[in-house]
Protein backbone atom coordinates (compact mmCIF):
# COMPACT_ATOMS: atom_id res chain seq x y z
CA UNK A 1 70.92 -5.49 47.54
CA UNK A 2 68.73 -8.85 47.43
CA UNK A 3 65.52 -7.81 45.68
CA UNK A 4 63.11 -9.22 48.66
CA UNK A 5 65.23 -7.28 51.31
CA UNK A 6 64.48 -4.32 48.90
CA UNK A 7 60.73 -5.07 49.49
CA UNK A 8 61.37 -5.40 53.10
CA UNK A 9 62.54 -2.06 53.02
CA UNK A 10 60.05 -0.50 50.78
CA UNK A 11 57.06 -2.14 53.07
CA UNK A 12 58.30 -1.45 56.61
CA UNK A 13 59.91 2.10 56.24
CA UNK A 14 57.91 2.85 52.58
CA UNK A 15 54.22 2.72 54.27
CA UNK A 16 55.05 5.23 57.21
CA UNK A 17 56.73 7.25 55.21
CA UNK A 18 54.32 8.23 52.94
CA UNK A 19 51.93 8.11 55.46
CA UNK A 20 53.98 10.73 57.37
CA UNK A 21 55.34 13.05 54.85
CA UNK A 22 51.11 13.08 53.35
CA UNK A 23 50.19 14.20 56.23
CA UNK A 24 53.25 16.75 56.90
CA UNK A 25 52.31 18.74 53.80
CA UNK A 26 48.45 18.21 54.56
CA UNK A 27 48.00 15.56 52.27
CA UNK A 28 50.63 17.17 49.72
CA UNK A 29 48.61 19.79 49.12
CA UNK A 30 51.00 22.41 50.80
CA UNK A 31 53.75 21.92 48.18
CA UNK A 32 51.30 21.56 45.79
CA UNK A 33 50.43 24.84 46.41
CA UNK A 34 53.33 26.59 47.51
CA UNK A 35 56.34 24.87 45.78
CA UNK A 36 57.46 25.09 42.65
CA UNK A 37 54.63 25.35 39.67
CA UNK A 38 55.69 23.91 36.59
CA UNK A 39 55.50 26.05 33.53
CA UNK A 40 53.77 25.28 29.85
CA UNK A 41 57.46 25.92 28.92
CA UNK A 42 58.93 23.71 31.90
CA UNK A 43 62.45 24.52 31.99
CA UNK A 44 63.89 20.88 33.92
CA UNK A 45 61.97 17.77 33.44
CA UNK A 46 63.19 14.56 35.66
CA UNK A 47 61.96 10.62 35.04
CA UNK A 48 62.84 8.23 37.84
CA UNK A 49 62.96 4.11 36.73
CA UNK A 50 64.90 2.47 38.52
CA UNK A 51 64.97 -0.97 38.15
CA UNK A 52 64.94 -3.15 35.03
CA UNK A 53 66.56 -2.26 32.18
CA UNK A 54 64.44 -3.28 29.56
CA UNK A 55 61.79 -0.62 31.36
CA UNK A 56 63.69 1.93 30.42
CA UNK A 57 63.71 1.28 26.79
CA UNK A 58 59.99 0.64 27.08
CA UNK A 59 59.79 4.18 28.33
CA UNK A 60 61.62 5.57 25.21
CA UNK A 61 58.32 6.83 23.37
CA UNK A 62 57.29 8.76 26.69
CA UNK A 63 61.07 10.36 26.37
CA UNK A 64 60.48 11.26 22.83
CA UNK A 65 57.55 12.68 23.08
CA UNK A 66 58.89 15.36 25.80
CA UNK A 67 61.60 15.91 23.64
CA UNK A 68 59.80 16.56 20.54
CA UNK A 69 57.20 18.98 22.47
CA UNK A 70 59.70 20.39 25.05
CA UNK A 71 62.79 20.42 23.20
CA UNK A 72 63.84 23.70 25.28
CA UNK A 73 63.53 21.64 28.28
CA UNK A 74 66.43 20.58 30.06
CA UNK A 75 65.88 16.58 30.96
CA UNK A 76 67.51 14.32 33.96
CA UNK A 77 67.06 10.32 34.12
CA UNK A 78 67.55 8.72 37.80
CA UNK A 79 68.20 5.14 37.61
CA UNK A 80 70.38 2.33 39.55
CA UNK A 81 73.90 2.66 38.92
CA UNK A 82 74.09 -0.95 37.13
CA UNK A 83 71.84 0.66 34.53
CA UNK A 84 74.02 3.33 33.52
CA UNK A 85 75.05 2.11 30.16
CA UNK A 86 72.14 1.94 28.38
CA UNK A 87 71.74 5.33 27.63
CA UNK A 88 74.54 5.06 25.26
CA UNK A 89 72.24 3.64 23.01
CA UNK A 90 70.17 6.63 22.74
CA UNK A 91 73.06 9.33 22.15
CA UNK A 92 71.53 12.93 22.46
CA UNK A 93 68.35 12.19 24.50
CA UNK A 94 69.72 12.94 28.11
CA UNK A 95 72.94 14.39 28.60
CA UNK A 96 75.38 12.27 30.73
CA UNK A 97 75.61 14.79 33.49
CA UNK A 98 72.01 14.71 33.93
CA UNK A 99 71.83 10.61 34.19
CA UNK A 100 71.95 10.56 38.28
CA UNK A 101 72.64 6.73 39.85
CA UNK A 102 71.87 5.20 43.04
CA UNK A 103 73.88 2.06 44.01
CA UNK A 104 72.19 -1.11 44.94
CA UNK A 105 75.29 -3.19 45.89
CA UNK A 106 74.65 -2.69 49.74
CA UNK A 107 72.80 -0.35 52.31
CA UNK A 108 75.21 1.91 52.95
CA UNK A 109 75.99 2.79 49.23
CA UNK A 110 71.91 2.94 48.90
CA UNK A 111 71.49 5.76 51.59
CA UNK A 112 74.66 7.63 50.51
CA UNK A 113 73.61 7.65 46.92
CA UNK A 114 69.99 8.57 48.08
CA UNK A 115 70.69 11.83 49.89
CA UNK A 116 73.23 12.65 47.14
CA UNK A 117 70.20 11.99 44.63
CA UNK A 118 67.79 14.71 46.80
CA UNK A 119 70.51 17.25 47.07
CA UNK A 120 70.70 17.70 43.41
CA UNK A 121 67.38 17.23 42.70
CA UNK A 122 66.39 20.08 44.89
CA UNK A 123 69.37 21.87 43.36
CA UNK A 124 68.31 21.50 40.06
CA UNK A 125 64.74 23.28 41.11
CA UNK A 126 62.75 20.59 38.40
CA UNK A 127 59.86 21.12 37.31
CA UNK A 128 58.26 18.00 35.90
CA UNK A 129 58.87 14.77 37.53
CA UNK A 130 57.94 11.29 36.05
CA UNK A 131 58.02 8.69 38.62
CA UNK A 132 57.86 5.14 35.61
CA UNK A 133 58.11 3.05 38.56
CA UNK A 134 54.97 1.22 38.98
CA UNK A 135 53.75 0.97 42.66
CA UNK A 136 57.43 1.46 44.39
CA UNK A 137 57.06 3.86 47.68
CA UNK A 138 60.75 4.68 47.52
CA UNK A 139 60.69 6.71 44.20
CA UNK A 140 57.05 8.14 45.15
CA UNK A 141 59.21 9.23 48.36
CA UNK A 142 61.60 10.46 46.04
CA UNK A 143 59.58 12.31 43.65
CA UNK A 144 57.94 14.05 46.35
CA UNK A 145 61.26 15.68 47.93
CA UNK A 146 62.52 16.65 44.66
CA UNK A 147 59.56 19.84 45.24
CA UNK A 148 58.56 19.74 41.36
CA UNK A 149 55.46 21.35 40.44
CA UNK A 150 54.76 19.12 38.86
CA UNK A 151 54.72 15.32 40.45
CA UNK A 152 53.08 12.62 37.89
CA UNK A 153 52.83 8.79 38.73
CA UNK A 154 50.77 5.71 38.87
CA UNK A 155 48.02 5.50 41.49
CA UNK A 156 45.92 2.69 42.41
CA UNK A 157 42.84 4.77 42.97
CA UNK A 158 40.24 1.69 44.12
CA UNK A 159 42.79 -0.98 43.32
CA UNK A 160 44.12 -2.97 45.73
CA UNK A 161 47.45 -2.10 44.88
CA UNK A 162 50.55 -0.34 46.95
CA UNK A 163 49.86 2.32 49.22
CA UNK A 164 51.92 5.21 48.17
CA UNK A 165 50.16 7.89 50.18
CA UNK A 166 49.29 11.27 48.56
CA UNK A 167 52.53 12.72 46.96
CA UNK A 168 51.75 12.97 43.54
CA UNK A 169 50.31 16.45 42.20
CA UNK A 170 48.93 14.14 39.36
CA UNK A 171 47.71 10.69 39.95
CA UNK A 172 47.65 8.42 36.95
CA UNK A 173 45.41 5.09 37.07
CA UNK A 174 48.10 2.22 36.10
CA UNK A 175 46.45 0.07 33.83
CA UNK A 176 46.85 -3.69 34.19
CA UNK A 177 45.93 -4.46 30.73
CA UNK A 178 47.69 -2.36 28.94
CA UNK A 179 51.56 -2.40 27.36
CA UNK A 180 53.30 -0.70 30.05
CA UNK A 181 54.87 1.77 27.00
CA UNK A 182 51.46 2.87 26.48
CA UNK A 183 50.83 3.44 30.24
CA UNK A 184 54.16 5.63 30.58
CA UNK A 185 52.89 7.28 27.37
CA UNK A 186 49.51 7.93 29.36
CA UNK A 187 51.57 10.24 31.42
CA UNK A 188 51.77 12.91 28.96
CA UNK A 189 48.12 13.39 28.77
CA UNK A 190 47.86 14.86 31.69
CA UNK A 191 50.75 17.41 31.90
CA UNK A 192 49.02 20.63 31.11
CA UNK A 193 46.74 20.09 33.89
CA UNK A 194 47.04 22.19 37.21
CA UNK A 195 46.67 18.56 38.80
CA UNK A 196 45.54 15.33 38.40
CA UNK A 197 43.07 13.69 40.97
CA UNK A 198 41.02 11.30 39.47
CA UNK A 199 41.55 8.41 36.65
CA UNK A 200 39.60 9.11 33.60
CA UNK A 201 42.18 10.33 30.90
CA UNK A 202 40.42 11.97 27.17
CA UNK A 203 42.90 10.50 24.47
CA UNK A 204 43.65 6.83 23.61
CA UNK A 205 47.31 5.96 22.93
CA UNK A 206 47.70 5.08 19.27
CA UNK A 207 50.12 1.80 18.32
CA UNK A 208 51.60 4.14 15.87
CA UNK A 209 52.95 6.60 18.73
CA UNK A 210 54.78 3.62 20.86
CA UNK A 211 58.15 3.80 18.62
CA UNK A 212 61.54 2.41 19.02
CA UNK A 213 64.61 3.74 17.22
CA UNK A 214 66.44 1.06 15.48
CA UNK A 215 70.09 1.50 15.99
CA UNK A 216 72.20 0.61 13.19
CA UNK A 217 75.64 0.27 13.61
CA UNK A 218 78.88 1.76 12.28
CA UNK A 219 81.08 -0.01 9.73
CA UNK A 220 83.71 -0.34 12.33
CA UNK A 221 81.68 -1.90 14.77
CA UNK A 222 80.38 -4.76 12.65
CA UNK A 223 83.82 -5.51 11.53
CA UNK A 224 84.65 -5.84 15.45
CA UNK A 225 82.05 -8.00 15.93
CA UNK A 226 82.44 -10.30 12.93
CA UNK A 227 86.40 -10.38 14.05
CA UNK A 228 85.11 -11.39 17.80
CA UNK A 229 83.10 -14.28 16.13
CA UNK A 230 85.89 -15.30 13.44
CA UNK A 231 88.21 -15.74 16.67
CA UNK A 232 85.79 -18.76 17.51
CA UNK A 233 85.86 -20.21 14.09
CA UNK A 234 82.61 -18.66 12.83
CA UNK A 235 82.64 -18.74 8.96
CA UNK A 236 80.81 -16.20 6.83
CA UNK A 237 78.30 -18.40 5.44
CA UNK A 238 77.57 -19.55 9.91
CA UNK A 239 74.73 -18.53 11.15
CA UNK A 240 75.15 -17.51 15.07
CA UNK A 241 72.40 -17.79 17.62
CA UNK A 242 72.76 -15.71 20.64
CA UNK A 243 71.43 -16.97 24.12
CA UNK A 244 71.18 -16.09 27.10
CA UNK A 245 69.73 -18.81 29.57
CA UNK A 246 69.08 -17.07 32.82
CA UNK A 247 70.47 -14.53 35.48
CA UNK A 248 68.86 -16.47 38.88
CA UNK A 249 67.89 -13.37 40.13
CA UNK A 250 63.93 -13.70 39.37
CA UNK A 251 63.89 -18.01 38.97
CA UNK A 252 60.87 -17.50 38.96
CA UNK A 253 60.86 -15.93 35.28
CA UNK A 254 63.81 -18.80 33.90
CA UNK A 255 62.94 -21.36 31.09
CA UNK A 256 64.51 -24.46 32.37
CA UNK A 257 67.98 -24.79 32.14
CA UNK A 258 67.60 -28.25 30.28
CA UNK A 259 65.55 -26.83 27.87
CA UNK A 260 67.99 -24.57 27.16
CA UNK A 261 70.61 -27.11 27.08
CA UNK A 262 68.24 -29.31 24.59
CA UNK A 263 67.32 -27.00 22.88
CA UNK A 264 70.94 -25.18 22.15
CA UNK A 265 71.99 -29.34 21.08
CA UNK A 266 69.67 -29.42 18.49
CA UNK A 267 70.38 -26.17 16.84
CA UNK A 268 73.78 -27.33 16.86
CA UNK A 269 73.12 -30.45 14.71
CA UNK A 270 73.32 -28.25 11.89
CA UNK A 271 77.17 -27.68 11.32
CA UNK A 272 76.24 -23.88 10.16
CA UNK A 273 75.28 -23.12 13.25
CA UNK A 274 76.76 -21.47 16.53
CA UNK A 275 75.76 -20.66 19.76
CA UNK A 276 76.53 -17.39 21.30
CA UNK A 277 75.95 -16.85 25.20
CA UNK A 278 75.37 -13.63 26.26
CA UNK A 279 74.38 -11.77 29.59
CA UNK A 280 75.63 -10.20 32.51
CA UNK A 281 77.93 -11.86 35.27
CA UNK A 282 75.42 -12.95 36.93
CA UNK A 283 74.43 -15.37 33.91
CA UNK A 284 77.90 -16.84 34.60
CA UNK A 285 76.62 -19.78 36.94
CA UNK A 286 73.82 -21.27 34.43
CA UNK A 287 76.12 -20.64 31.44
CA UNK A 288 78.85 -22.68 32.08
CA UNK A 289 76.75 -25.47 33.56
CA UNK A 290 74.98 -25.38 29.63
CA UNK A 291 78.79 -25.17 28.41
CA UNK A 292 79.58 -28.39 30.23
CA UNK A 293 76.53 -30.24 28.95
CA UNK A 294 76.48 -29.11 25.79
CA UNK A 295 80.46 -29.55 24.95
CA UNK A 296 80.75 -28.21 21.49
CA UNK A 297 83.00 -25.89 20.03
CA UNK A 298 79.88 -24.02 18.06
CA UNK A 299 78.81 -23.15 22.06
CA UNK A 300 80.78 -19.21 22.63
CA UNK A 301 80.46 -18.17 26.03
CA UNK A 302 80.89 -14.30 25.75
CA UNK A 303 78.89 -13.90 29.15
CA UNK A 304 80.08 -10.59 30.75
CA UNK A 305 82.17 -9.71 27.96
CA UNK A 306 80.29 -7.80 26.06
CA UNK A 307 79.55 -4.41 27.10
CA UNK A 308 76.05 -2.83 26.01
CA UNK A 309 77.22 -0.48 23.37
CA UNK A 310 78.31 -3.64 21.64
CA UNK A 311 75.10 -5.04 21.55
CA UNK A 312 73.63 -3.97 18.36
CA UNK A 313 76.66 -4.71 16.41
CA UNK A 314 75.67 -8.05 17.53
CA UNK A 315 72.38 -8.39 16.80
CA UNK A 316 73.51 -7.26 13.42
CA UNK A 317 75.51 -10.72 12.22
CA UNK A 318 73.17 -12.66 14.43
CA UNK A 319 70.27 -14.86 13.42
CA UNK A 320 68.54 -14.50 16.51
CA UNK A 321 68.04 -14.14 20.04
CA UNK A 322 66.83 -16.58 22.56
CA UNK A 323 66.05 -15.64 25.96
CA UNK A 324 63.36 -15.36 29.12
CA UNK A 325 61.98 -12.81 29.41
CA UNK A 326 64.61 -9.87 30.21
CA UNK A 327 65.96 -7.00 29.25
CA UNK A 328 67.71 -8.53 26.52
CA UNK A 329 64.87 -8.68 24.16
CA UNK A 330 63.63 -5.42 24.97
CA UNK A 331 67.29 -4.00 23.94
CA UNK A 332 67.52 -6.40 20.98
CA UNK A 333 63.96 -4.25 19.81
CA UNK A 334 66.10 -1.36 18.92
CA UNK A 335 67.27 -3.98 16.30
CA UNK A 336 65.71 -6.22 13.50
CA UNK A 337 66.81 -9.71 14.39
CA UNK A 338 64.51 -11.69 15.45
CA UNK A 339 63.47 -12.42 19.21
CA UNK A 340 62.37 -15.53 20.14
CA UNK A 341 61.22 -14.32 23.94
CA UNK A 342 59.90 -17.23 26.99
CA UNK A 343 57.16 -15.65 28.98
CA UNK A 344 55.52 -17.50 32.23
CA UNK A 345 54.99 -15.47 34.84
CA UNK A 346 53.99 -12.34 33.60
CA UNK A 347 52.70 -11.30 30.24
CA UNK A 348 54.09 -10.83 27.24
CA UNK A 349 50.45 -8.37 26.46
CA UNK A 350 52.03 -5.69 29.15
CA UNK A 351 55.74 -6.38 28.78
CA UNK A 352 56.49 -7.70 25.45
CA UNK A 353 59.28 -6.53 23.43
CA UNK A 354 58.43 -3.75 21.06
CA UNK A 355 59.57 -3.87 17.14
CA UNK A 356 59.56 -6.32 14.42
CA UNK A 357 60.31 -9.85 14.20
CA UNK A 358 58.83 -11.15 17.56
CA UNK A 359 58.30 -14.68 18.26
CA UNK A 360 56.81 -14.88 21.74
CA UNK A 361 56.11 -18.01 23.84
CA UNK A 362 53.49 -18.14 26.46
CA UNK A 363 51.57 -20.90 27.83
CA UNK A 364 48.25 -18.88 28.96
CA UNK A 365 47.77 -20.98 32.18
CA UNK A 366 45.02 -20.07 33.97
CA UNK A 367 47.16 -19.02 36.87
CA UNK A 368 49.67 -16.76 34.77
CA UNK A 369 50.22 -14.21 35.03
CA UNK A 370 50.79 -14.28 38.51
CA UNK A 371 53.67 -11.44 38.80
CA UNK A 372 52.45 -7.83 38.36
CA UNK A 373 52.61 -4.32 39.28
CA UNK A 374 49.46 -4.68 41.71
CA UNK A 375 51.12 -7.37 43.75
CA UNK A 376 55.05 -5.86 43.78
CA UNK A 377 55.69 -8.55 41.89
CA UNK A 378 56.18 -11.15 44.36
CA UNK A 379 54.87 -14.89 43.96
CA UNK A 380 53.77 -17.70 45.98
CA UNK A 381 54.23 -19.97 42.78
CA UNK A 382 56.70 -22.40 43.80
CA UNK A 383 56.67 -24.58 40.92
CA UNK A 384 56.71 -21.96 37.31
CA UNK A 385 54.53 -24.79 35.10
CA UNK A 386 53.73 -21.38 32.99
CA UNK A 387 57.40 -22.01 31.41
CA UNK A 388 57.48 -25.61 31.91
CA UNK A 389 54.79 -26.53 30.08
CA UNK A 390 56.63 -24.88 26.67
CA UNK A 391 59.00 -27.97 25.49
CA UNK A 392 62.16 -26.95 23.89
CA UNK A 393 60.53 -28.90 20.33
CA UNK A 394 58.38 -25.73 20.50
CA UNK A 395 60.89 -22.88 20.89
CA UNK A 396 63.27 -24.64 18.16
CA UNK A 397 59.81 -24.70 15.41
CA UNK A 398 60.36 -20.80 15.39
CA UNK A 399 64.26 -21.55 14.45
CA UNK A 400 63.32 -21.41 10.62
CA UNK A 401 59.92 -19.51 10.44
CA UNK A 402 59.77 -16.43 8.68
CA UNK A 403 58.84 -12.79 10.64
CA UNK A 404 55.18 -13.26 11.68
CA UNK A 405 52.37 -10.73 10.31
């Protein structure tokens, strides 16, 4: 589904009913009370993101750190169908049987999938739920049929944020300022508590707990991915840039496409060099337009053939990665090569890639960020000067610069 007619959906039907199903179990404190407790020893613990794949990886510290202190605990991951694959990139966190999808293609598929999702929930008897979503009423609506104890998510508290009624057992303040890993990590805190009613939490979140695995890959897989490249005439002593210039689903968030384009020419005046495009389908439109202007052999369009568990094999004989602000960096953070990451509308301090070897663009306009959490990140910016106002000279100075300290 379009994403505004999934804010349409989550406004007009969302509101009422939270409103509704507050006030059915007396402002959720009837299932509070009479559901399900969670254990200290919970026996089923459930996280529900999703949208954004890069999120998910940004939630990986808050899935460690159940793991590591519940490792008897049995855990379940619901997320839209399209985001699936990544999970194959953490092998052994969350068994594939537990990873339950909800299709956005259509309506239909999204209410089928839905009720399918509560059935097993419910099922399943959790105990601990995670709602990562930030402000969505759908998952809140979700969280609170799934009768766990134990219900933990963001709340505005005196924000002027998204009304999400009262179906959390514990209500965590979202945190504008902070990296959203270290919100989700927040979560934790408040676990061992009966519930969770106001916002004042008792431990700060250390940059040493907010981890990433780095995924290195097998033999096999390099040697596939070197083979891929050789097929397009890339020598051993080339160096290959990946790309990715844009999806069109968020414009908002896109670099200009002719900075992409000018900037993709003038890495290619070195003979050495290649250009890799990467991304989904949907990146299909905007890459072949930069294939047509561009019109070099060195330009390899491997857009929507490359699956995700191929990924870090590719970031492995890669120089670097080039890209808005997407998923893609967050995934190329389970890697070392380095990300050179175009932020406008929202902040690279709350949703910048984790890891090493970060080179992050961000104009600071006074008016950026203007997407976030609070306002369901929607716009009125018609015109993104945030990412206009980086020329392509400055992206390609970062081309040759070592890892910044």
């Amino acid at each position: 589904m379009h994403i505004e007619l999934m804010r349409v959906i989550d406004y007009w039907l969302g509101i009422p009913l939270c409103f509704l199903l507050s006030v059915a179990g007396a402002a959720g404190r009837a299932m509070r009370l009479t559901g399900r407790t969670a254990k200290d020893a919970p026996r089923k613990v459930m996280f529900i993101k999703l949208s954004e794949m890069g999120a998910i990886v940004l939630a990986y510290p808050l899935l460690a750190r159940v793991k590591k202190y519940r490792p008897e605990a049995e855990m379940f991951f619901i997320t839209f169908q399209r985001n699936r694959d990544i999970f194959c990139l953490f092998p052994g966190l969350i068994k594939e049987q537990n990873i339950l999808t909800i299709r956005d293609s259509g309506p239909a598929a999204f209410i089928i999938d839905t009720f399918r999702v509560i059935r097993r929930m419910r099922r399943e008897k959790i105990d601990i739920i995670f709602d990562l979503e930030f402000f969505s009423r759908f998952t809140a609506i979700l969280a609170y049929l799934s009768a766990a104890g134990k219900r933990i998510g963001f709340h505005r508290y005196n924000y002027e944020g998204l009304y999400r009624g009262n179906l959390f057992t514990h209500k965590v303040q979202y945190n504008p300022l902070f990296h959203i890993s270290k919100s989700y990590l927040s979560l934790w805190q408040v676990v061992q508590e009966r519930e969770k009613t106001s916002p004042e939490l008792g431990e700060k979140v250390e940059d040493k707990d907010i981890i990433l695995p780095e995924i290195i890959p097998a033999q096999n897989e390099l040697e596939k991915a070197k083979n891929t490249l050789k097929g397009f005439g890339v020598g051993q002593d080339s160096r290959v840039f990946l790309l990715n210039p844009g999806e069109g689903m968020l414009p908002l968030r896109e670099w200009p496409l002719e900075n992409f384009i000018s900037l993709a020419k003038k890495i290619l005046e070195d003979k050495k060099n290649y250009i890799v495009l990467i991304g989904t389908k949907e990146a299909a439109k905007k890459a072949g337009e930069l294939l047509k202007e561009v019109n070099s052999k060195q330009c390899i369009n491997l857009v929507d053939k490359t699956e995700i568990a191929e990924l870090p094999a590719l970031f492995s004989v890669s120089a670097g990665l080039i890209s808005n602000d997407c998923g893609l960096g967050h995934i190329a953070a389970l890697s070392k090569i380095k990300k050179i990451i175009i932020f406008g509308p929202e902040s690279p301090r709350v949703f910048g890639p984790l890891g090493v070897n970060n080179f992050i663009f961000y104009s600071e306009l006074a008016c950026s960020p203007c997407l976030s959490a609070l306002n369901h990140r929607k716009s009125s910016c018609r015109d993104n000067k945030c990412l206009k106002a980086i020329g392509w000279e400055t992206v390609y100075s970062s081309i040759n610069q070592q890892q910044p300290r």
